[in-house]
N, C-alpha and C. Protein backbone atom coordinates (compact mmCIF):
# COMPACT_ATOMS: atom_id res chain seq x y z
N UNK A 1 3.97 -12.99 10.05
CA UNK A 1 4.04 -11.64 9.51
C UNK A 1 5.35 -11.49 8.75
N UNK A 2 5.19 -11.04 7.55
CA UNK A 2 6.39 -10.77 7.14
C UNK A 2 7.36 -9.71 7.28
N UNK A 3 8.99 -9.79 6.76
CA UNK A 3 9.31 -8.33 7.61
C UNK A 3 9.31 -6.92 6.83
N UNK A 4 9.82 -6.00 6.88
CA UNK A 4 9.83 -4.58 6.28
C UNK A 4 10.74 -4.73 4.76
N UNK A 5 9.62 -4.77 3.89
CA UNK A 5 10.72 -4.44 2.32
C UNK A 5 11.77 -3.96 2.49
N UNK A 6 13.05 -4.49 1.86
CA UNK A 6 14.22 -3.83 1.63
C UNK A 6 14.21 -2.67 0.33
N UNK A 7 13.04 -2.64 -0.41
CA UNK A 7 13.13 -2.03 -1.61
C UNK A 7 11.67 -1.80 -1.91
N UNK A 8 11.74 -0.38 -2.23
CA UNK A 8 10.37 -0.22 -2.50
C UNK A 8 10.49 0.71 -4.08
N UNK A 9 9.73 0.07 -4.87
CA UNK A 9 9.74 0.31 -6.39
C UNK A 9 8.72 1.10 -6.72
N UNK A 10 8.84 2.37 -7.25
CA UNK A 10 7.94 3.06 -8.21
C UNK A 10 7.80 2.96 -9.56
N UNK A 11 6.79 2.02 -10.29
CA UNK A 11 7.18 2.03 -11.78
C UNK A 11 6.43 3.34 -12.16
N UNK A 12 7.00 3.66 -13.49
CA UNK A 12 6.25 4.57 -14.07
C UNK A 12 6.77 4.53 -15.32
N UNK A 13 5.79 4.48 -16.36
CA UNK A 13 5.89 4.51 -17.52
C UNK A 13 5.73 5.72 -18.36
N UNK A 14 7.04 6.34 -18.50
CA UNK A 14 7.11 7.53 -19.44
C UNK A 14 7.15 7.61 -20.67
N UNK A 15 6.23 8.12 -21.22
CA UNK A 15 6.18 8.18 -22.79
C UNK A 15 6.79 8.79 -23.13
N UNK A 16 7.64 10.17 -22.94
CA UNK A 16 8.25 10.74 -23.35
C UNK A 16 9.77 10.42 -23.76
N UNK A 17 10.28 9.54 -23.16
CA UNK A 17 11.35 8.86 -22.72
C UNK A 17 12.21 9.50 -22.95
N UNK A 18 11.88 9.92 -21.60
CA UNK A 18 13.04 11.33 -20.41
C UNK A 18 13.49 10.57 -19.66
N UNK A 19 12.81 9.76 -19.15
CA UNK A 19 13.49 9.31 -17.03
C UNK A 19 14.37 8.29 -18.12
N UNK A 20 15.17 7.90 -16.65
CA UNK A 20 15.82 6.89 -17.12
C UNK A 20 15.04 5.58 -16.59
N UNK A 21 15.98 4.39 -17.00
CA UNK A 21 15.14 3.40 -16.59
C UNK A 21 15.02 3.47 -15.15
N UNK A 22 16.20 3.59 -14.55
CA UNK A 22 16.08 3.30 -13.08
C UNK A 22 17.26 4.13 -12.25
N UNK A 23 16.57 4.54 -11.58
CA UNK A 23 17.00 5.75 -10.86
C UNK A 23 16.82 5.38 -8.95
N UNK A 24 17.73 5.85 -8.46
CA UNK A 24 18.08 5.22 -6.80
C UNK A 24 17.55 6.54 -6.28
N UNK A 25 16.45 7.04 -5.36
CA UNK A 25 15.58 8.13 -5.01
C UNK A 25 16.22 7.80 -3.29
N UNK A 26 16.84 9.48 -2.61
CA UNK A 26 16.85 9.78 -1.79
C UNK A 26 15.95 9.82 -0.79
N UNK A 27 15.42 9.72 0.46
CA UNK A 27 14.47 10.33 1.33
C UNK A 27 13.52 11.15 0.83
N UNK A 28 14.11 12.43 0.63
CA UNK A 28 13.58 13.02 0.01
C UNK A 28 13.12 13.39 -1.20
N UNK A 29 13.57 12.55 -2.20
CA UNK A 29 13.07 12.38 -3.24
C UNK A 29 11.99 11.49 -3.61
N UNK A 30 12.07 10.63 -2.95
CA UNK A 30 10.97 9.50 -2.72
C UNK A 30 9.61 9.87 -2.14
N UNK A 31 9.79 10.90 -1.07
CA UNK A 31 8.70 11.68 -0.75
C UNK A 31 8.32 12.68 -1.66
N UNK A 32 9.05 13.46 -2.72
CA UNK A 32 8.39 13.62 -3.77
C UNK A 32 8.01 13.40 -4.87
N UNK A 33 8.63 11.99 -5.24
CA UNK A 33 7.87 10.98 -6.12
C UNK A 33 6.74 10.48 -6.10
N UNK A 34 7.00 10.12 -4.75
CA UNK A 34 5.60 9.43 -3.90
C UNK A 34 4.44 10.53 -4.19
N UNK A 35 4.45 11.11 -3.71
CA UNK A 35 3.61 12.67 -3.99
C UNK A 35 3.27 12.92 -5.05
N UNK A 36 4.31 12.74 -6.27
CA UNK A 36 3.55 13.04 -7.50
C UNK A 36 2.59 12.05 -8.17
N UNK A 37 3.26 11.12 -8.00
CA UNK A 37 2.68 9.66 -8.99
C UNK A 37 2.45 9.82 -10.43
N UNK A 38 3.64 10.00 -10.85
CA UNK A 38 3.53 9.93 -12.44
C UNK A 38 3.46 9.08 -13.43
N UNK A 39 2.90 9.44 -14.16
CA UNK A 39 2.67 8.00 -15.01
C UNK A 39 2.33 8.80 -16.58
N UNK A 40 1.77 8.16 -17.34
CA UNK A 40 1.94 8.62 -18.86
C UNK A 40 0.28 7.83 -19.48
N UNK A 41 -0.51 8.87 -19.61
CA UNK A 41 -1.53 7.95 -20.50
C UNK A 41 -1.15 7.70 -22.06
N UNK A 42 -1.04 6.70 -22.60
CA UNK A 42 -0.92 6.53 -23.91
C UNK A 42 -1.84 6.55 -24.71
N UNK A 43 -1.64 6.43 -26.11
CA UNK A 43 -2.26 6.58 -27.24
C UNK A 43 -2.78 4.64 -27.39
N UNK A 44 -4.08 4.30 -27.49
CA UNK A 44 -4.12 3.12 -27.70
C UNK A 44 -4.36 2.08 -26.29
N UNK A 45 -4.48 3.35 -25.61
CA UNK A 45 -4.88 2.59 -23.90
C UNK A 45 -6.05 3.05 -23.50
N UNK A 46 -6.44 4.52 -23.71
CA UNK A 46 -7.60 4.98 -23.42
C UNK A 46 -8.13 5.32 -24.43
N UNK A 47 -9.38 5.96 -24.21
CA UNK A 47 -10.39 6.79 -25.29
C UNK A 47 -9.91 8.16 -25.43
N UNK A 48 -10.27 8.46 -26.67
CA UNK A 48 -9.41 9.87 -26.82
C UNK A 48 -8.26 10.20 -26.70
N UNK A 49 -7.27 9.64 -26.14
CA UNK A 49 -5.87 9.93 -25.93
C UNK A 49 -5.07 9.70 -27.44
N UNK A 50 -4.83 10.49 -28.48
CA UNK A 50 -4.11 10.69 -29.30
C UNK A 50 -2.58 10.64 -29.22
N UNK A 51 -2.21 11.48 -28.32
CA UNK A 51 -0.89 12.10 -27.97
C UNK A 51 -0.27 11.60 -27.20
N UNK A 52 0.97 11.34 -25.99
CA UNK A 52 1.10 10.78 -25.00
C UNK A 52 1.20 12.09 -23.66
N UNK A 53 0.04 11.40 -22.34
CA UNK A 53 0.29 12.78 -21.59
C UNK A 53 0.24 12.75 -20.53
N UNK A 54 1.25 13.61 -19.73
CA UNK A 54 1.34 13.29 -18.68
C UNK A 54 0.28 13.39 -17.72
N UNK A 55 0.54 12.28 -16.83
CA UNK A 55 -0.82 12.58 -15.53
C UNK A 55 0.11 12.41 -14.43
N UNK A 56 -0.66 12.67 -13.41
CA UNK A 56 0.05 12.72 -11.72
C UNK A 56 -1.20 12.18 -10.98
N UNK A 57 -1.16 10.97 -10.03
CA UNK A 57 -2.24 10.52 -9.17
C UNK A 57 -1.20 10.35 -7.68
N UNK A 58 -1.64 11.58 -6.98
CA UNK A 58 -0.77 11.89 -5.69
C UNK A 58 -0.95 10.25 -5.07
N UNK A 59 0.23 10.14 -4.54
CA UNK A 59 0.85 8.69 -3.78
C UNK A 59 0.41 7.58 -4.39
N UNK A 60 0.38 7.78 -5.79
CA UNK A 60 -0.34 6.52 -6.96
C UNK A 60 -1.89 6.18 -6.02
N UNK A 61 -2.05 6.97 -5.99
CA UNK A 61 -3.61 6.26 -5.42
C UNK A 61 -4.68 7.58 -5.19
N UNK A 62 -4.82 8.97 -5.83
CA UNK A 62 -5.15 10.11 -5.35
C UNK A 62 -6.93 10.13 -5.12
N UNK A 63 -7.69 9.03 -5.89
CA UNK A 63 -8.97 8.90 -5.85
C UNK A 63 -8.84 8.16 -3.93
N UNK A 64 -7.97 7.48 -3.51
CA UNK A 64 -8.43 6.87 -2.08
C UNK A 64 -7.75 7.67 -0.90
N UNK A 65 -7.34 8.39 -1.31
CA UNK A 65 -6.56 9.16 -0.03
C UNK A 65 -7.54 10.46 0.13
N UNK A 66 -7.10 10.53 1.53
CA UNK A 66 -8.31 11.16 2.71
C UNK A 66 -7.34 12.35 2.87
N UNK A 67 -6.63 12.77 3.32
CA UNK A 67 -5.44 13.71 4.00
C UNK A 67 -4.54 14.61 2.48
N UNK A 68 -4.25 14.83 3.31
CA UNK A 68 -3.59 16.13 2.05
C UNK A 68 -1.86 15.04 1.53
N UNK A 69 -1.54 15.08 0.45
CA UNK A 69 -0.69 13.72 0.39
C UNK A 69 0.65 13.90 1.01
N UNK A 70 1.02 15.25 1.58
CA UNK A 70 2.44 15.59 2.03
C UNK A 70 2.16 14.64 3.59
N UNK A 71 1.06 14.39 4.12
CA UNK A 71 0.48 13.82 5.44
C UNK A 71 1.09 12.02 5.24
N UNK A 72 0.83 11.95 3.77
CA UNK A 72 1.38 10.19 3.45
C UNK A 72 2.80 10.55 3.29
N UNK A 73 3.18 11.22 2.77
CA UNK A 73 4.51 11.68 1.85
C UNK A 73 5.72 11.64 3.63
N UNK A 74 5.52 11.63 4.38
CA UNK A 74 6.07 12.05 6.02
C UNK A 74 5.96 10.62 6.40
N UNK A 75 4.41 9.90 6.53
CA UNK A 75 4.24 8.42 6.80
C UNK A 75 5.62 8.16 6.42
N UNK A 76 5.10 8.07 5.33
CA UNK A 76 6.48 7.02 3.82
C UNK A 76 7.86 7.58 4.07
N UNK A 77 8.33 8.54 4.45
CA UNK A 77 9.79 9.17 4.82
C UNK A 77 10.37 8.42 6.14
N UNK A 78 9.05 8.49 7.40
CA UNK A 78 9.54 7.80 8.27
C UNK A 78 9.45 5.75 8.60
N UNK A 79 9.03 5.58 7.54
CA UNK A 79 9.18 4.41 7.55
C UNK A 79 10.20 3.83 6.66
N UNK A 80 10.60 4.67 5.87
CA UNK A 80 11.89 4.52 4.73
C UNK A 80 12.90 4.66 5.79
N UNK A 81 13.21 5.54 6.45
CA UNK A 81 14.30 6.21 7.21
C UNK A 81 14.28 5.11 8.52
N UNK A 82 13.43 4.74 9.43
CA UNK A 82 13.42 3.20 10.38
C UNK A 82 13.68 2.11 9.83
N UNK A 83 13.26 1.84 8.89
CA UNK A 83 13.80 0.68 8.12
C UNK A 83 14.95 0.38 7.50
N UNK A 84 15.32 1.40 6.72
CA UNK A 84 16.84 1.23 5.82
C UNK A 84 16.15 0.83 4.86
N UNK A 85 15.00 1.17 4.01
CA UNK A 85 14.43 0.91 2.78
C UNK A 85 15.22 1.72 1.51
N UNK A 86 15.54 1.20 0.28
CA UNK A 86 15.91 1.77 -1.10
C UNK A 86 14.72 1.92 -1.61
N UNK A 87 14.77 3.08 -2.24
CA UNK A 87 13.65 3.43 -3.12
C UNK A 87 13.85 3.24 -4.31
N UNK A 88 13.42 3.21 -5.56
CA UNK A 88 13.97 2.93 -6.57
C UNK A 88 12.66 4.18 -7.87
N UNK A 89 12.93 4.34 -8.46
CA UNK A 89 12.34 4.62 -9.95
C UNK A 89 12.44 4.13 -11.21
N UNK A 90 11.40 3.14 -11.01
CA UNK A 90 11.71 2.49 -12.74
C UNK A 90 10.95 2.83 -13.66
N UNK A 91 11.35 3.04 -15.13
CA UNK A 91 10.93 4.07 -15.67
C UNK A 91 9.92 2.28 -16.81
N UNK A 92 9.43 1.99 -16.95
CA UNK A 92 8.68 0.77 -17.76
C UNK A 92 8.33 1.51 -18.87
N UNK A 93 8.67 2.45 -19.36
CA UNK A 93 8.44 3.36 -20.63
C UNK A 93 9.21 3.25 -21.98
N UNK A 94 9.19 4.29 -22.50
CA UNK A 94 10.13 5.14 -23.70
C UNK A 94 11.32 4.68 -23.51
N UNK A 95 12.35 4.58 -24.53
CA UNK A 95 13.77 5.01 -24.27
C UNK A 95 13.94 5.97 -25.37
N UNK A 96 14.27 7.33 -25.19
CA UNK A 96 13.92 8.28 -26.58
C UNK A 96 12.39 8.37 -27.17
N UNK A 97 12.71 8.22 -28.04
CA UNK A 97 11.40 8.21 -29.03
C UNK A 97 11.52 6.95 -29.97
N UNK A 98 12.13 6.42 -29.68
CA UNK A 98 12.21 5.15 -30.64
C UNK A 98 11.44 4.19 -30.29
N UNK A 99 11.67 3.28 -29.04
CA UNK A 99 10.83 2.25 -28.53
C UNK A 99 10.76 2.17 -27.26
N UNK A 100 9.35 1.60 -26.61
CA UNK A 100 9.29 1.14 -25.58
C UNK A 100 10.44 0.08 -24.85
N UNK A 101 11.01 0.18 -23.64
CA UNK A 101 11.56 -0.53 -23.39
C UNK A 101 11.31 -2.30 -22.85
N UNK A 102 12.30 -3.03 -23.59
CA UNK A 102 11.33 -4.18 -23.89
C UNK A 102 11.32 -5.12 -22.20
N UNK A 103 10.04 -5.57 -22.08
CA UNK A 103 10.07 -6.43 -20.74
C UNK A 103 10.99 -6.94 -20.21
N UNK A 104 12.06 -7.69 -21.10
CA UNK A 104 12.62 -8.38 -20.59
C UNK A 104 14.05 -7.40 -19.65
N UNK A 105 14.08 -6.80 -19.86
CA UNK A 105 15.00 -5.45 -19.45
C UNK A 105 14.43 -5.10 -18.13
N UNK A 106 12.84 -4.70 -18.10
CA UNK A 106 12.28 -3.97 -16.95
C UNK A 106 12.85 -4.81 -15.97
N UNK A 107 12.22 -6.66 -16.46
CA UNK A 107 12.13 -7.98 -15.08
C UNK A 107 14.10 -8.16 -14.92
N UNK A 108 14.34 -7.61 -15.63
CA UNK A 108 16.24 -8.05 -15.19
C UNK A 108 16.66 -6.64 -14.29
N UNK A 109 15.93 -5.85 -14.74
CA UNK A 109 16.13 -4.57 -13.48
C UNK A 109 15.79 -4.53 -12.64
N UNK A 110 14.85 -5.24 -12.51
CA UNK A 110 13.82 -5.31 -10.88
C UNK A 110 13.95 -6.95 -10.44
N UNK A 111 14.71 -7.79 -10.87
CA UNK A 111 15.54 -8.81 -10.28
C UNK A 111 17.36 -8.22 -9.70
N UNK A 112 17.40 -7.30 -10.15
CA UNK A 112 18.42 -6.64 -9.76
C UNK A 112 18.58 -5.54 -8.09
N UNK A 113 17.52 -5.32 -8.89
CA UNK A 113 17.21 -4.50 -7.37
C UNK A 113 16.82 -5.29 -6.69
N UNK A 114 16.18 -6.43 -6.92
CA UNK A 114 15.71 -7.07 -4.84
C UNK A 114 16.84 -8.25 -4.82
N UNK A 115 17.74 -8.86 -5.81
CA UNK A 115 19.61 -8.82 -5.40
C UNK A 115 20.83 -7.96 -5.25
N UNK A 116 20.25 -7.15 -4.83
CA UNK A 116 21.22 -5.83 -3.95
C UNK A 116 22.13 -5.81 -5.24
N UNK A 117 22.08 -6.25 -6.33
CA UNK A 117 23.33 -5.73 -7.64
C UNK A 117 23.03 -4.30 -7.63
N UNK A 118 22.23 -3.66 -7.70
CA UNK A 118 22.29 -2.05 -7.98
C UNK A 118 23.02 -1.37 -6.51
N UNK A 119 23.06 -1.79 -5.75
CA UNK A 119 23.76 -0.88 -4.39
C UNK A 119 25.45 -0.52 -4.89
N UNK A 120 25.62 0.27 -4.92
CA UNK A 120 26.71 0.83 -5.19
C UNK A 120 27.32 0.74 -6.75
N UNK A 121 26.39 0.43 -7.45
CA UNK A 121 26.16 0.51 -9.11
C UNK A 121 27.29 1.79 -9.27
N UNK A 122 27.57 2.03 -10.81
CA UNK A 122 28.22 3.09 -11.48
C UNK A 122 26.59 4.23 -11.52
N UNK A 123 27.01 5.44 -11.54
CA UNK A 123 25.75 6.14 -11.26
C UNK A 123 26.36 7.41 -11.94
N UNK A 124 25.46 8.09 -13.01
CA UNK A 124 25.22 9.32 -13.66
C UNK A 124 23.83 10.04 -12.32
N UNK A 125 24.10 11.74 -12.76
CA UNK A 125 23.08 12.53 -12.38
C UNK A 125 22.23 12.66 -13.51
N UNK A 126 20.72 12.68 -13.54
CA UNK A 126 20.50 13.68 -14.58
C UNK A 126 20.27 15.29 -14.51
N UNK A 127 20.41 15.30 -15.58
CA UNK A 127 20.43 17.00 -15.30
C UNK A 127 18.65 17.79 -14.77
N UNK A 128 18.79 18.40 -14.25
CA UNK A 128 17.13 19.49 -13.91
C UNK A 128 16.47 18.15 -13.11
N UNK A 129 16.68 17.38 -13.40
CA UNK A 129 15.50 16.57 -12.00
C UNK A 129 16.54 15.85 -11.27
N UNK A 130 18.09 15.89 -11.41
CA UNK A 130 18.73 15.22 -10.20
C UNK A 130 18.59 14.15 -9.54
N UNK A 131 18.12 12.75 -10.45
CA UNK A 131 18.08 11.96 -10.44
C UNK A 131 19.24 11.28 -10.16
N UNK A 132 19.77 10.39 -9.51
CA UNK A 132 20.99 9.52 -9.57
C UNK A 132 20.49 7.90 -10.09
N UNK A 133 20.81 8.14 -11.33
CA UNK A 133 20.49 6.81 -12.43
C UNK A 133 21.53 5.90 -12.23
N UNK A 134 21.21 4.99 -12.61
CA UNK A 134 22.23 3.18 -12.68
C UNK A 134 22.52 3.37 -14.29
N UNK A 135 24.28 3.19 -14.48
CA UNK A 135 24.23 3.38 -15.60
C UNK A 135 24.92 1.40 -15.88
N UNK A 136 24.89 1.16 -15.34
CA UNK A 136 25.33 -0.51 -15.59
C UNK A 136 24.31 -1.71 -14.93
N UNK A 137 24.03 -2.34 -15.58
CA UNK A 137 23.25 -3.54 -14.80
C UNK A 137 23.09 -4.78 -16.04
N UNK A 138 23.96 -5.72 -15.60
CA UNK A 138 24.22 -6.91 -16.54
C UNK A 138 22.95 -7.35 -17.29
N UNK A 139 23.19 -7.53 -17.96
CA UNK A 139 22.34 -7.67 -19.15
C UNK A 139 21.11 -6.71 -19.58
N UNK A 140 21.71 -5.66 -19.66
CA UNK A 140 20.91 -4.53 -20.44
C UNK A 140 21.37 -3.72 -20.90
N UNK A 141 21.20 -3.59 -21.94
CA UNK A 141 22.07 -2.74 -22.84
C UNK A 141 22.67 -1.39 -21.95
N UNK A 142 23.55 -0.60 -22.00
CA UNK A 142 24.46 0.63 -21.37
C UNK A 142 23.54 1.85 -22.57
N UNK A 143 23.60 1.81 -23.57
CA UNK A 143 22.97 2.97 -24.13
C UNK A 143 21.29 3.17 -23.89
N UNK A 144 20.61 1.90 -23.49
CA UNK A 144 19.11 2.71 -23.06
C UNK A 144 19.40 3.24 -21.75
N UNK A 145 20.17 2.84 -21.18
CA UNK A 145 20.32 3.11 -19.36
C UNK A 145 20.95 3.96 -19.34
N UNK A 146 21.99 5.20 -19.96
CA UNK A 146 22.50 6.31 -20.22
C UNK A 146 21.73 7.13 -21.34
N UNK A 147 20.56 7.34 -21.46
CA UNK A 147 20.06 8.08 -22.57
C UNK A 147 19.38 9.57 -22.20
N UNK A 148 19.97 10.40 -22.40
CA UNK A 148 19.19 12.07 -22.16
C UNK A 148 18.85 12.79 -23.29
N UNK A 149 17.58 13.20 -23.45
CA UNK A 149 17.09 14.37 -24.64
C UNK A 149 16.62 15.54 -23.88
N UNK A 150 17.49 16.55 -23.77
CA UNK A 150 17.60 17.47 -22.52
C UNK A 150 16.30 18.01 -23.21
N UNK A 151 15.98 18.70 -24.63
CA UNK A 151 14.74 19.29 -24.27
C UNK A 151 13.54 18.41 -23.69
N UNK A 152 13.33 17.38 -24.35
CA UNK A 152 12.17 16.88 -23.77
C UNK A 152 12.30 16.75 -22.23
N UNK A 153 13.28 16.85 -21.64
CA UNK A 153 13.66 16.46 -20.21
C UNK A 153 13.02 17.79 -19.50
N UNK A 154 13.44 19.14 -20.12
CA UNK A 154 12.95 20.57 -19.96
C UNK A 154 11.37 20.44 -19.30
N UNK A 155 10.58 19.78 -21.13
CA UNK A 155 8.90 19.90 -21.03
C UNK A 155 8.88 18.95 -19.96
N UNK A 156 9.17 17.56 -19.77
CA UNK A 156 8.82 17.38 -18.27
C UNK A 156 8.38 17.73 -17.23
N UNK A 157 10.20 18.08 -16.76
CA UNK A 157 10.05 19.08 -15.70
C UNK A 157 8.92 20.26 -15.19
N UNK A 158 8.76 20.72 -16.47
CA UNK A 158 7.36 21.80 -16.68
C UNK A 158 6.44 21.19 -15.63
N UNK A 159 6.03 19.85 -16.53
CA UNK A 159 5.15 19.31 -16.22
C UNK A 159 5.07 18.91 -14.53
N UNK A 160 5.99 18.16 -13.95
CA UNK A 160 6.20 17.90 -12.77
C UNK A 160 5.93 19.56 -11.95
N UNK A 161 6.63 20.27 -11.83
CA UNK A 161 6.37 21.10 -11.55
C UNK A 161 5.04 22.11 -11.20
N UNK A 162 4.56 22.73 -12.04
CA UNK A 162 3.36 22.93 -12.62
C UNK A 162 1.57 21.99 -11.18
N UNK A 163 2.27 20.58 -11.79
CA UNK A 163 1.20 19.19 -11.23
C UNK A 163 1.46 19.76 -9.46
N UNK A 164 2.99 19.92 -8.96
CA UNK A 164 3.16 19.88 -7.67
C UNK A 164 2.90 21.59 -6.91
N UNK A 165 2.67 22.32 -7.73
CA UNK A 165 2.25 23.95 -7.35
C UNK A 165 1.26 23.71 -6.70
N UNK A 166 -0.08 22.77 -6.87
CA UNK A 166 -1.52 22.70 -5.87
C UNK A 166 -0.81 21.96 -4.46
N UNK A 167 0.04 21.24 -4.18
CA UNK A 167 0.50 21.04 -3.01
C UNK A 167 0.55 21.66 -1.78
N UNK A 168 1.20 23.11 -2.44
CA UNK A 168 1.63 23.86 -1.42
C UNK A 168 2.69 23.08 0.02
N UNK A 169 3.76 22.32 -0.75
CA UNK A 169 4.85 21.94 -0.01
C UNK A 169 6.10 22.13 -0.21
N UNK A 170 6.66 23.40 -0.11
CA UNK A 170 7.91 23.89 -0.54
C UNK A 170 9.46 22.89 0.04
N UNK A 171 9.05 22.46 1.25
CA UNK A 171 9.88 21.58 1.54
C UNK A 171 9.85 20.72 1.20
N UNK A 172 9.07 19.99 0.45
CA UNK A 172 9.16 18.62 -0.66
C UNK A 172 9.39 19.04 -2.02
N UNK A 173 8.64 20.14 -2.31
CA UNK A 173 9.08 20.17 -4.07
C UNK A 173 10.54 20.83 -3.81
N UNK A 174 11.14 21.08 -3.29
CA UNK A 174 12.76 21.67 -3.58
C UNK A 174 13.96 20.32 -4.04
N UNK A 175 12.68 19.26 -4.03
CA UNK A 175 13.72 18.32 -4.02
C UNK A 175 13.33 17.48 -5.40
N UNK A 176 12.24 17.66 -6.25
CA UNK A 176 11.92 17.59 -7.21
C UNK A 176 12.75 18.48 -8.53
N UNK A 177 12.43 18.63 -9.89
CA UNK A 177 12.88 19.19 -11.15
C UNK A 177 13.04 20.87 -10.73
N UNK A 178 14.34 21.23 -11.20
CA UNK A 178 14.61 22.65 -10.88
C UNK A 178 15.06 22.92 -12.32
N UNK A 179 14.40 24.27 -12.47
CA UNK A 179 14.70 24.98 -13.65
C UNK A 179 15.41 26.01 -13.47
């Protein structure tokens, strides 16, 4: 049997390119990440999708879950919290509006994180979702990994928000995007 992940990774690919690449998620933030499951349908992936837009599939899996997801969202808190698990947010998306961020960046970030280089990293907040981002990690550029476009960061938030109102979990969304 193997033992308990030291690191547990959420990718999500934002089209908007708001998040940062990679972001270090609290307890409680992780339980409301986990909860949202965000992700970005693109233009050129599905049918009909023109635009890029946001979707939410509660605990990345919302078609197989049985229970209301704050019921997983508690699972996942207390097994983060027994373990000493890092959560992480990697953003496999946008940087701005210019370009996707290129692979080789994502696999040097997420070789980073399961060699403990990100633990005690240089770290920015972002603003309205209170993220604590990695603003250094050898060999990747410093300007995609410090990048904010506060309005689009705004419509986000909307969005996050908005997706987590059917919840009805005030003690998890307080720890999500505040306007």
């Amino acid at each position: 049997i193997a033992p308990h992940p030291h690191n547990v990774i959420f990718l999500t690919c934002d089209a908007f390119g708001v998040l940062p690449l990679v972001s270090k998620l609290n307890v409680n933030q992780a339980m409301y990440y986990f909860m949202s499951g965000y992700t970005a349908k693109i233009p050129g992936t599905e049918m009909g999708i023109k635009e890029p837009t946001a979707t939410f599939s509660a605990c990345f899996g919302d078609a197989f879950i049985v229970c209301h997801p704050s019921k997983y969202a508690y699972m996942f808190k207390n097994k983060i919290e027994k373990h000493g698990v890092n959560v992480w947010l990697v953003n496999t998306g946008w940087i701005g509006s210019v370009e996707r961020c290129p692979l080789k960046y994502t696999r040097r970030i997420i070789d980073a994180i399961h060699n403990n280089e990100l633990l005690g990293a240089c770290t920015k907040i972002l603003p309205i979702f209170n993220l604590e981002y990695i603003t250094e990690v050898c060999s990747v550029p410093s300007n995609i990994l410090d990048y904010c476009d506060q309005d689009k960061l705004r419509h986000l938030a909307i969005s996050f928000i908005e997706n987590f109102k059917k919840y009805q979990a005030p003690e998890i969304e307080k720890h999500g995007p505040q306007i």
